[in-house]
Protein backbone atom coordinates (compact mmCIF):
# COMPACT_ATOMS: atom_id res chain seq x y z
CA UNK A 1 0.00 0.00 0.00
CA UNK A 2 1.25 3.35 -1.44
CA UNK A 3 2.39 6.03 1.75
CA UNK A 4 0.09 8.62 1.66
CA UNK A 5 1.25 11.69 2.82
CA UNK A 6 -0.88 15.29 3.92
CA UNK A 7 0.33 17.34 0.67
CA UNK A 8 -1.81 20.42 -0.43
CA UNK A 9 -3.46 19.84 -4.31
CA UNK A 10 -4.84 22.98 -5.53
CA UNK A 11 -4.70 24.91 -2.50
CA UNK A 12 -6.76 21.89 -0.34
CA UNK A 13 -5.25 19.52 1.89
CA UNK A 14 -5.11 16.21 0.35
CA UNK A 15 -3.98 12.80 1.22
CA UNK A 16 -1.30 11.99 -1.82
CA UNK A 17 1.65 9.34 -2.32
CA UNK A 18 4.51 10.22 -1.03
CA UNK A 19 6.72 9.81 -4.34
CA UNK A 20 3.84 11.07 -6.57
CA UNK A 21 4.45 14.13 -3.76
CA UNK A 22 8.43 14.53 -4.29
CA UNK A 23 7.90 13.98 -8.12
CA UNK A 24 5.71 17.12 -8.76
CA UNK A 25 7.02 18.94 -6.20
CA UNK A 26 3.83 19.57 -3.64
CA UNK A 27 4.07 21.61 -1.06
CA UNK A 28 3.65 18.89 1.99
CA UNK A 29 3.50 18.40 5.94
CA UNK A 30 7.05 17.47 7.03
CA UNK A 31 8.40 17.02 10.77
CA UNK A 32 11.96 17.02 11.06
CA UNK A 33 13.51 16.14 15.40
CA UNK A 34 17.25 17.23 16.63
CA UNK A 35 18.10 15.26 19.48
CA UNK A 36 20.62 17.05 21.93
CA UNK A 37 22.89 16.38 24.61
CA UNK A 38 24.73 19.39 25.42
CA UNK A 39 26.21 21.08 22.23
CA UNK A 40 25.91 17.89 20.52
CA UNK A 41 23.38 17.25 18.41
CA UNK A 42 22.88 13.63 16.90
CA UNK A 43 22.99 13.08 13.23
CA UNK A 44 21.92 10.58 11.20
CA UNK A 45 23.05 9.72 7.94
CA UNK A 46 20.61 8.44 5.60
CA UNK A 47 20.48 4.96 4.00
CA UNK A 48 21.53 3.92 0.73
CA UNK A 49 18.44 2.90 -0.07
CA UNK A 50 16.42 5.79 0.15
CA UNK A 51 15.29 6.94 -2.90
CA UNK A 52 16.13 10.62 -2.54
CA UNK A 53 19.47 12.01 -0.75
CA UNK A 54 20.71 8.54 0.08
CA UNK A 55 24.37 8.51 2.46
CA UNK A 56 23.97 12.03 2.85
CA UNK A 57 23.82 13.55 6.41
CA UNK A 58 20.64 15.06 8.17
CA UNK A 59 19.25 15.67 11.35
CA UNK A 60 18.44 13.24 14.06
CA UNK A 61 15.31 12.46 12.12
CA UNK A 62 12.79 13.60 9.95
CA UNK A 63 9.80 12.29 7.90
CA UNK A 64 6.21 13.06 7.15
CA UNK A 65 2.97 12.54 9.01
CA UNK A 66 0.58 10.85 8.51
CA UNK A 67 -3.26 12.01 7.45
CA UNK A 68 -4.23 13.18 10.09
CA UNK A 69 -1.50 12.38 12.91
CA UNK A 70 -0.47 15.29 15.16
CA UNK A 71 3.30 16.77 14.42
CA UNK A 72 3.99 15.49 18.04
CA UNK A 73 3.24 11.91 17.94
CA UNK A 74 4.79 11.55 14.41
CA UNK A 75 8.28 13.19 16.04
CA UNK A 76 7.74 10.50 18.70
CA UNK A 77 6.62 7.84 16.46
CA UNK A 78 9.76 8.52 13.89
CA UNK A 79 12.66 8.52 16.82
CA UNK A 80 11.43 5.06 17.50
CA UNK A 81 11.00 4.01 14.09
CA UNK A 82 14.38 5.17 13.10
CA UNK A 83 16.54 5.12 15.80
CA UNK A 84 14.84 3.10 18.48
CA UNK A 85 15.22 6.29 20.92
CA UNK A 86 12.11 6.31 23.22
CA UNK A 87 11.36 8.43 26.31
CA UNK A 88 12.26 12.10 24.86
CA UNK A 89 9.72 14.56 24.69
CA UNK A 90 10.46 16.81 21.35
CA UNK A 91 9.85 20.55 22.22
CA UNK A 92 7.64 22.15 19.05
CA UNK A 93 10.39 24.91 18.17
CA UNK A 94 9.24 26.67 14.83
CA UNK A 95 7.01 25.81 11.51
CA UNK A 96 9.43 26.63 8.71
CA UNK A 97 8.53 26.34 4.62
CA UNK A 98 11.17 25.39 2.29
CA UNK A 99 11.51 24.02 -1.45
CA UNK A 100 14.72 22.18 -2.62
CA UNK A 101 15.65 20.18 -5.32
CA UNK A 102 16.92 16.44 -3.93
CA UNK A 103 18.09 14.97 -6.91
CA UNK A 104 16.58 12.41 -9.25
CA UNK A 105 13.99 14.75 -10.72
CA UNK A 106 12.21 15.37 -7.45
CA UNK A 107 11.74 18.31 -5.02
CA UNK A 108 10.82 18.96 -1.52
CA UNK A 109 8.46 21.47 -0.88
CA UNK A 110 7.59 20.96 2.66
CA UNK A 111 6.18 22.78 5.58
CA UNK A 112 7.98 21.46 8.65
CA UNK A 113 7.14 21.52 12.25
CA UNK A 114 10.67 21.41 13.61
CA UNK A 115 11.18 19.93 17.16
CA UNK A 116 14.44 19.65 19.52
CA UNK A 117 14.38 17.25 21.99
CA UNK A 118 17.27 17.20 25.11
CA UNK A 119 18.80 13.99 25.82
CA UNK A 120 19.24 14.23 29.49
CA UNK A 121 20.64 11.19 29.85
CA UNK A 122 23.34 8.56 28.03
CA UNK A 123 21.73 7.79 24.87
CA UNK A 124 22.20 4.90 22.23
CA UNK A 125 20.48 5.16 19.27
CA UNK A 126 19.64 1.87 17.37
CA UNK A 127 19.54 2.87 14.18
CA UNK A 128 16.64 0.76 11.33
CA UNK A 129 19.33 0.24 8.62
CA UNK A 130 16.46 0.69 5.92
CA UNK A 131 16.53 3.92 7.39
CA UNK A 132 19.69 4.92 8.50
CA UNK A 133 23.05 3.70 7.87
CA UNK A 134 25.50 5.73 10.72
CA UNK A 135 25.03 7.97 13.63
CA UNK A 136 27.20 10.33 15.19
CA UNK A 137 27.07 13.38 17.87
CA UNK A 138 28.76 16.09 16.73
CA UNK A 139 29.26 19.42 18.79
CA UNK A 140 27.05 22.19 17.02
CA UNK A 141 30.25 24.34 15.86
CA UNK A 142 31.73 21.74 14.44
CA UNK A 143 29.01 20.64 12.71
CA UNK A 144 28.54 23.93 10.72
CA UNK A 145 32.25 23.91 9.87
CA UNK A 146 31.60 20.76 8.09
CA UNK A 147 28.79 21.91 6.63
CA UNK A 148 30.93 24.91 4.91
CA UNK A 149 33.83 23.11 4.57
CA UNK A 150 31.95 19.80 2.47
CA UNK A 151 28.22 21.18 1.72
CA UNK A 152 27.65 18.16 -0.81
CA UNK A 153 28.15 15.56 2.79
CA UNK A 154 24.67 17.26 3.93
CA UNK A 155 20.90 16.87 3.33
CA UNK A 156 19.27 20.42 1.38
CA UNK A 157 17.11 20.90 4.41
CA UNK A 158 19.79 20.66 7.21
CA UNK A 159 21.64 22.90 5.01
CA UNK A 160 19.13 25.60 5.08
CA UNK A 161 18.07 24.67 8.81
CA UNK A 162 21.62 25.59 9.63
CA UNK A 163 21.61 28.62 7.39
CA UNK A 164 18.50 30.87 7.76
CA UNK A 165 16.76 28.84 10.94
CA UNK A 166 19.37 27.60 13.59
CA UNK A 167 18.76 30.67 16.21
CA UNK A 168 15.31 29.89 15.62
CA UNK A 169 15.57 25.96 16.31
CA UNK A 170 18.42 26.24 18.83
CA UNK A 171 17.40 29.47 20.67
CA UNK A 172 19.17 29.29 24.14
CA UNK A 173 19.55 26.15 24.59
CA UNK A 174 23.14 25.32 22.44
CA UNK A 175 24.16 28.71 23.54
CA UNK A 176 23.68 27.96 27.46
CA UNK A 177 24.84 24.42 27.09
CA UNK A 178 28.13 26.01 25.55
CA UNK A 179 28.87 27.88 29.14
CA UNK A 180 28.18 25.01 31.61
């Protein structure tokens, strides 16, 4: 059975397939989760398999709900599903719209509720390998050195998270962990 996907067809929100989404570009519901511990934030990098932006970097997870499932539970429901990482509570941080081409023909228009979610404790992801391939904390800074230093390592969206949205996702909270 096809994933069907809230995506909006002439100005209505409609259920649509997720590819059939990507291919013609819709604008779409999107929920995208950092996970951090500190300044660290955990990445994920995706799977081969995927059949846009595959072995390229991105945040700790991100994916689109379901018709009708609240941006909440699908954070919650997509950390598990990904990663195996239960017991955070993601923090709704900011709705942000973007459009980016991902290769293959097909674009991601998406309107994303972004969450962050504090690890307050040692965490082990698990990762599902059709979903992810590698994981890694990496301190915040360093990340976005990497991310100027070898843009073509990252996912579009993390890039322009990073770029026009991090104060926005990150408020305080990187900034304070920094000093303790």
């Amino acid at each position: 059975m096809p994933h069907m996907i809230p995506a909006w067809v002439n100005g209505e929100l409609t259920p649509v397939e997720k590819l059939l989404a990507h291919e013609q570009g819709l604008k779409h519901k999107a929920v995208s989760v950092f996970v951090v511990k500190g300044v660290k934030i955990l990445m994920q990098r995706r799977a081969l398999g995927k059949y846009h932006t595959p072995g390229l970097w991105a945040n700790t997870c991100c994916t689109h709900p379901m018709w009708e499932e609240p941006s909440s539970a699908c954070a919650v429901r997509r950390m598990r599903e990904e990663l195996g990482i239960s017991g955070l509570y993601p923090e709704f941080r900011h709705q942000l719209e973007y459009r980016a081409d991902v290769g293959h023909g097909m674009i991601e228009h998406e309107v994303v509720d972004v969450f962050l979610a504090h690890a307050h404790r040692p965490l082990t992801p698990i990762a599902n390998p059709d979903e992810v391939m590698e994981t890694r904390w990496m301190d915040y800074h360093d990340l976005l050195a990497e991310v100027r230093r070898h843009p073509e390592r990252f996912t579009p969206w993390l890039k322009i998270y990073l770029h026009k949205y991090a104060d926005i996702i990150f408020g305080p909270d990187l900034i304070i962990a920094s000093k303790t």
